[in-house]
Protein backbone atom coordinates (compact mmCIF):
# COMPACT_ATOMS: atom_id res chain seq x y z
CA UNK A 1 -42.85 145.84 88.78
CA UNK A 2 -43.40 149.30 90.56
CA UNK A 3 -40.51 151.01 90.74
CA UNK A 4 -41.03 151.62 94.04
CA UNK A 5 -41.74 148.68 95.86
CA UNK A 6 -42.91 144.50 94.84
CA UNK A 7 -43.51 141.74 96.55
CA UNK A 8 -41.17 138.87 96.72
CA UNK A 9 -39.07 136.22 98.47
CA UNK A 10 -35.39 137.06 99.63
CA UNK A 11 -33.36 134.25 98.46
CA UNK A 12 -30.92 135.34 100.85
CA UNK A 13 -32.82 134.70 104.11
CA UNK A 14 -35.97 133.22 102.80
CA UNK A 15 -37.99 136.23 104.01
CA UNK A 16 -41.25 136.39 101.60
CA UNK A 17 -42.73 140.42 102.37
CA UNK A 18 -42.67 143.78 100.46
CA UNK A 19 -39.62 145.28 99.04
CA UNK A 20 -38.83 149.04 98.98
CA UNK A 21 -37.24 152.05 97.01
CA UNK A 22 -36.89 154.43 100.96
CA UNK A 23 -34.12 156.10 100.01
CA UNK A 24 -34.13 158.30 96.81
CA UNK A 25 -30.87 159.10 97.15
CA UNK A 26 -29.89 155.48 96.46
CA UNK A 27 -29.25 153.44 93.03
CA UNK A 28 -31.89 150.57 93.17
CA UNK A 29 -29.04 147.67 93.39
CA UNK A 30 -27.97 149.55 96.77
CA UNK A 31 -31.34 149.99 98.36
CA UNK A 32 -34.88 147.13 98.21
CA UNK A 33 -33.50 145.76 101.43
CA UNK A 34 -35.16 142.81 103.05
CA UNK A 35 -36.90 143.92 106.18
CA UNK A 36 -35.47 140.54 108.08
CA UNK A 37 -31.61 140.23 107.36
CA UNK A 38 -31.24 143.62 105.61
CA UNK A 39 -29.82 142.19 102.61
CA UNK A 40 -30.10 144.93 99.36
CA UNK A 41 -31.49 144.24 96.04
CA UNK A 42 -27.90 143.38 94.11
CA UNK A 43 -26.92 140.94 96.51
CA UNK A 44 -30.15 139.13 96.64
CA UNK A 45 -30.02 138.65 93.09
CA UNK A 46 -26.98 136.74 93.17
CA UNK A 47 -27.82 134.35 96.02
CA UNK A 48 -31.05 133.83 93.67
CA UNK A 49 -28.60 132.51 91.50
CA UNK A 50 -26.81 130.47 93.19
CA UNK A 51 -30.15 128.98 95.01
CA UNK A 52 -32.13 128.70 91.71
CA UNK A 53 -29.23 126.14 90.45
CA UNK A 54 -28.06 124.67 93.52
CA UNK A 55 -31.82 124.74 96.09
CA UNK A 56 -33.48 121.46 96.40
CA UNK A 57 -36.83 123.18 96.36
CA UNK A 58 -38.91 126.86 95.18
CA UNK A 59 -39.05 127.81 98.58
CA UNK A 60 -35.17 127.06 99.31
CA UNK A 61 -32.82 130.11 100.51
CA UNK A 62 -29.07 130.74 100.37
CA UNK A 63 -28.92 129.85 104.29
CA UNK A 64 -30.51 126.58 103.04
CA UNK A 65 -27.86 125.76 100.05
CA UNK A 66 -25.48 126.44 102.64
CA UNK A 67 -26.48 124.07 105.18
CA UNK A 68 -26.62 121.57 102.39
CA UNK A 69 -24.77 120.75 98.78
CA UNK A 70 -22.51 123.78 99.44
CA UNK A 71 -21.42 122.52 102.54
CA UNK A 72 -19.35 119.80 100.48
CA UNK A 73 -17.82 122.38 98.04
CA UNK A 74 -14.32 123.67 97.12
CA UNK A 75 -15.72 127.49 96.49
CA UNK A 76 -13.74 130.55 95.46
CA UNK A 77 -15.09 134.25 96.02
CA UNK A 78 -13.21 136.90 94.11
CA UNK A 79 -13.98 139.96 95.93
CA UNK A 80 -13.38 142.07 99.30
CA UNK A 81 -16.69 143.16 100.59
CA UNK A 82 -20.89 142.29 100.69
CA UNK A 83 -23.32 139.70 102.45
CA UNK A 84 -23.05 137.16 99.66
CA UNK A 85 -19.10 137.12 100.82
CA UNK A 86 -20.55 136.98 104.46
CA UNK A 87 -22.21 133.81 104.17
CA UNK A 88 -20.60 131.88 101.89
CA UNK A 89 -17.00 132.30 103.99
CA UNK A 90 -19.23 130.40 106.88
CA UNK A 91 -18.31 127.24 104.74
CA UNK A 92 -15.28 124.99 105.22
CA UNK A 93 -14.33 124.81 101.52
CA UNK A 94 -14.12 128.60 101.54
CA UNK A 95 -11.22 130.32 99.87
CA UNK A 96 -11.47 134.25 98.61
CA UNK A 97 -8.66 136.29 96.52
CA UNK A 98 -8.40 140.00 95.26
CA UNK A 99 -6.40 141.80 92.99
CA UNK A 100 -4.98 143.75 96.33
CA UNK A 101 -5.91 144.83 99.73
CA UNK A 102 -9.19 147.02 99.84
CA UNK A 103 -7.84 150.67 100.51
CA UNK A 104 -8.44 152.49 104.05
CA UNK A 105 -9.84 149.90 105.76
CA UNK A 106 -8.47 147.76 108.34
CA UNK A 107 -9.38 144.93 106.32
CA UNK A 108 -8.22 141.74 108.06
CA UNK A 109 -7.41 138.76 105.27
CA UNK A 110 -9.49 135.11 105.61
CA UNK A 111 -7.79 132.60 104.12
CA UNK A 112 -7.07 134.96 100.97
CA UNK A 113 -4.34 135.30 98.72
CA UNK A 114 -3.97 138.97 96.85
CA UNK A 115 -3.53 137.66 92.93
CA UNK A 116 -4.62 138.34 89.37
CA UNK A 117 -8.30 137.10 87.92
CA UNK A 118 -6.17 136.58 84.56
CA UNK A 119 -3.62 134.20 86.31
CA UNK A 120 -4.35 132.57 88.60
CA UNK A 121 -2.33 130.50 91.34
CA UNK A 122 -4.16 127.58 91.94
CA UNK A 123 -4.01 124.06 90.70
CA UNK A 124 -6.15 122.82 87.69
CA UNK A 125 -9.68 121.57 88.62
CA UNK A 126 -9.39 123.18 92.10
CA UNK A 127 -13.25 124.40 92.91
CA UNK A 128 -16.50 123.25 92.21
CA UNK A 129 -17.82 127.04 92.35
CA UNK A 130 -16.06 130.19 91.80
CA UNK A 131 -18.36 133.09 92.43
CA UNK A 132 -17.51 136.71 91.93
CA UNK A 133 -19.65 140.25 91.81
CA UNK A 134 -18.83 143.15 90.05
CA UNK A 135 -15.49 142.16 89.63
CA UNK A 136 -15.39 140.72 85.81
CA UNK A 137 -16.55 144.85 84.10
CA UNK A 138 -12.90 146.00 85.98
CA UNK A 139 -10.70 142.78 84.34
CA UNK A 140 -8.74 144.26 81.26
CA UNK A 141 -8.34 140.99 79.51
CA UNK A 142 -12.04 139.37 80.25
CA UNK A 143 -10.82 136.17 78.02
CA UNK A 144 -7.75 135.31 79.56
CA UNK A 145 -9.62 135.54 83.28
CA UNK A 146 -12.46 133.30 81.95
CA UNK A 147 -10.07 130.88 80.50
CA UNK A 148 -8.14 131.07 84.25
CA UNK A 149 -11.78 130.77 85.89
CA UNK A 150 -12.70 127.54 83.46
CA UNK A 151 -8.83 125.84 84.18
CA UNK A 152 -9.54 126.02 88.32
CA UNK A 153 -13.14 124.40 87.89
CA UNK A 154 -13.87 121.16 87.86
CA UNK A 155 -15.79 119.28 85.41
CA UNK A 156 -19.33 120.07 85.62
CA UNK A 157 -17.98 123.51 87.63
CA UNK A 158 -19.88 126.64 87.60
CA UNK A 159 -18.72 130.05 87.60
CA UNK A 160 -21.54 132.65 88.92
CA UNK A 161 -20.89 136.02 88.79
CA UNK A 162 -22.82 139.52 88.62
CA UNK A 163 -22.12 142.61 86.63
CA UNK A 164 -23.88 146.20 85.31
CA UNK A 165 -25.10 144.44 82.14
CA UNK A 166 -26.86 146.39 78.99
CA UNK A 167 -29.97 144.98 77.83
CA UNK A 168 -29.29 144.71 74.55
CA UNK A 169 -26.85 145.22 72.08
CA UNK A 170 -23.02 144.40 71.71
CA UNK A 171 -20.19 145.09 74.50
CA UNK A 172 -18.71 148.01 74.05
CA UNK A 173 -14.92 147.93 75.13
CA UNK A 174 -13.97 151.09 77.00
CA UNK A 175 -10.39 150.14 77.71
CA UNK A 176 -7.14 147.73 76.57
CA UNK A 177 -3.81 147.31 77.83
CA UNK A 178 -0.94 147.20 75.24
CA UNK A 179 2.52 146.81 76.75
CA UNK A 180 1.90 147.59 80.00
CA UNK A 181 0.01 150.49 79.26
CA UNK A 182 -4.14 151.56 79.13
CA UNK A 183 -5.70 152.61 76.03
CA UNK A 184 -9.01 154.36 75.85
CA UNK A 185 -11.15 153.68 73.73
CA UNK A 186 -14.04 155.84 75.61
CA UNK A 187 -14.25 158.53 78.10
CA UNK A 188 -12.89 156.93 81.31
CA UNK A 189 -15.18 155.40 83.56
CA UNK A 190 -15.22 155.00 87.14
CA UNK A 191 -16.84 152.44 89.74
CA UNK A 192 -16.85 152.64 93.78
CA UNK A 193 -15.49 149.57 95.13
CA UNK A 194 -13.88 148.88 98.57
CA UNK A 195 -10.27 148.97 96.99
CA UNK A 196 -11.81 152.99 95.85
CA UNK A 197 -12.35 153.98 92.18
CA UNK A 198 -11.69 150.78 89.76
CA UNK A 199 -12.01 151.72 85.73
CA UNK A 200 -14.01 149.97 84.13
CA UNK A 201 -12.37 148.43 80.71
CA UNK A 202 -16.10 146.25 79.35
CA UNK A 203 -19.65 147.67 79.21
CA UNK A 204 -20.80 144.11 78.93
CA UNK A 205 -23.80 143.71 76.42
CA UNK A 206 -25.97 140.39 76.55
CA UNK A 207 -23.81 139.21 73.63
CA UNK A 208 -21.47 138.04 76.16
CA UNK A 209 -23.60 134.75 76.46
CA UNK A 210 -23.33 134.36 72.86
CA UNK A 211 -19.81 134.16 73.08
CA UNK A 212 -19.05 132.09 76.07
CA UNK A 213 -19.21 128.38 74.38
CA UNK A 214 -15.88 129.80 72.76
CA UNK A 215 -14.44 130.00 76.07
CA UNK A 216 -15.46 126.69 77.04
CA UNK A 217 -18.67 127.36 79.23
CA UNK A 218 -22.34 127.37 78.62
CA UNK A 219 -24.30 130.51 79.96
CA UNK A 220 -27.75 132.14 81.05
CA UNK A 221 -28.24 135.32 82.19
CA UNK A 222 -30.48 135.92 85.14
CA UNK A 223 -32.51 139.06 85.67
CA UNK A 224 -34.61 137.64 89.07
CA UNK A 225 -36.15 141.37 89.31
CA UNK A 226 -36.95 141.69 85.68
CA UNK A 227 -36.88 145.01 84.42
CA UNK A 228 -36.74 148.38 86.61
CA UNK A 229 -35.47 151.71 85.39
CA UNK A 230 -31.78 152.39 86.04
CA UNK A 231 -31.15 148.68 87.47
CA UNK A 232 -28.76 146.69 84.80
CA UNK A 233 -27.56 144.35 86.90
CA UNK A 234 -27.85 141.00 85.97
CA UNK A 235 -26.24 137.32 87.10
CA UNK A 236 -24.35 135.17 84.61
CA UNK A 237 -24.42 131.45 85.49
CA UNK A 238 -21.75 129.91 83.46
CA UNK A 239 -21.13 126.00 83.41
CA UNK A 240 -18.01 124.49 82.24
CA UNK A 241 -17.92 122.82 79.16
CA UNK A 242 -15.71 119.59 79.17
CA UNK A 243 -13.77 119.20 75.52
CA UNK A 244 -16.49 117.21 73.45
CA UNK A 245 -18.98 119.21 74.35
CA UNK A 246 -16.70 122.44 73.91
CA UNK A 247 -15.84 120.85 70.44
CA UNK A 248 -19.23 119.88 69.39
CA UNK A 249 -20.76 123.24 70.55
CA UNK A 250 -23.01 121.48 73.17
CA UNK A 251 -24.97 122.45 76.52
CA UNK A 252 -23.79 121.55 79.37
């Protein structure tokens, strides 16, 4: 793939046309946009995810998964901001939570509740979907929110979710928390986000797949733009296990 421009299909819209790097000044993620709905690379990827395991067809778009299986789910967004959150908060079965409100913006809550990745205050086996983006890098206890993510799924749940991801290699853990309290382990690292400057505690290494039948979910990883200098986002899909096959170390 050029890094400049390719030719694809926007999963978001369905739009099939050429893709392009215009503005230097941009990361890749932030810029590609789709010349009908305007949607940017990092967000396409992720309703590529969600279309590639939930679209009746190649040609099928998020509008389309919207209009149909969606339409019957209990879904969770973890997040404040982005087109992904536009569309899917069209649905019924809609709910959305953050850790708190997004700073300096007159940010008006839809059917949201402010609360913890790592605990959760919903019932077991609440959702069929929980989706989140960029969201999992910033959690400083990545277990205990997966293990809270698998609890509020129902069997045969997924859990979708997009993060800076290195190609290869282990995760290298940047922060902890011990009582109360951060502990670097690496030179402090910041991310924009709506809610302004969030720390980043995981550089998340492709290992991460490796280890998720150990929190009770099977896992790819999803790269739909392959490989382009500078971009390391990528899309886990993660299904939820249910105890056999969590026990017997099977796919879902």
């Amino acid at each position: 793939m050029s890094a400049r421009s390719y030719d694809d299909r926007c999963a978001m819209c369905g739009w099939v046309g050429r893709f392009e790097h215009r503005d230097s000044t941009k990361a890749a993620g932030s810029d590609f946009a789709c010349d009908r709905c305007g949607t940017r690379l990092r967000y396409r990827d992720e309703a590529f995810a969600i279309v590639d395991e939930y679209g009746e067809t190649a040609s099928s778009s998020l509008d389309d998964v919207c209009n149909g299986v969606l339409s019957n789910f209990a879904l969770h967004y973890v997040g404040v901001s982005g087109p992904l959150r536009a569309k899917l908060m069209t649905l019924d079965g809609f709910t959305e939570s953050a850790l708190e409100p997004p700073a300096g913006q007159g940010f008006k809550p839809f059917r949201r509740a402010y609360q913890d990745l790592q605990s959760l205050g919903f019932v077991d086996a609440a959702f069929d979907l929980v989706v989140s983006s960029h969201i999992m890098e910033h959690v400083p206890d990545p277990d205990r929110a997966f293990g809270e993510v698998r609890r509020v799924l129902r069997a045969g749940g997924r859990y979708i979710f997009s993060m800076p991801m290195r190609p290869s290699g282990a995760t290298i853990v940047r922060a902890v928390t011990r009582d109360g309290e951060i502990e670097h382990r690496q030179p402090e690292h910041f991310h924009n986000s709506p809610s302004g400057g969030a720390l980043v505690f995981n550089d998340f290494g492709e290992d991460l797949v490796d280890r998720m039948p150990d929190l009770g979910f099977s896992a790819t990883i999803k790269r739909p733009t392959g490989n382009m200098d500078g971009y390391l986002n990528a899309v886990v899909v993660a299904r939820k296990l249910d105890t056999h096959q969590r026990s017997e170390g099977l796919e879902g």
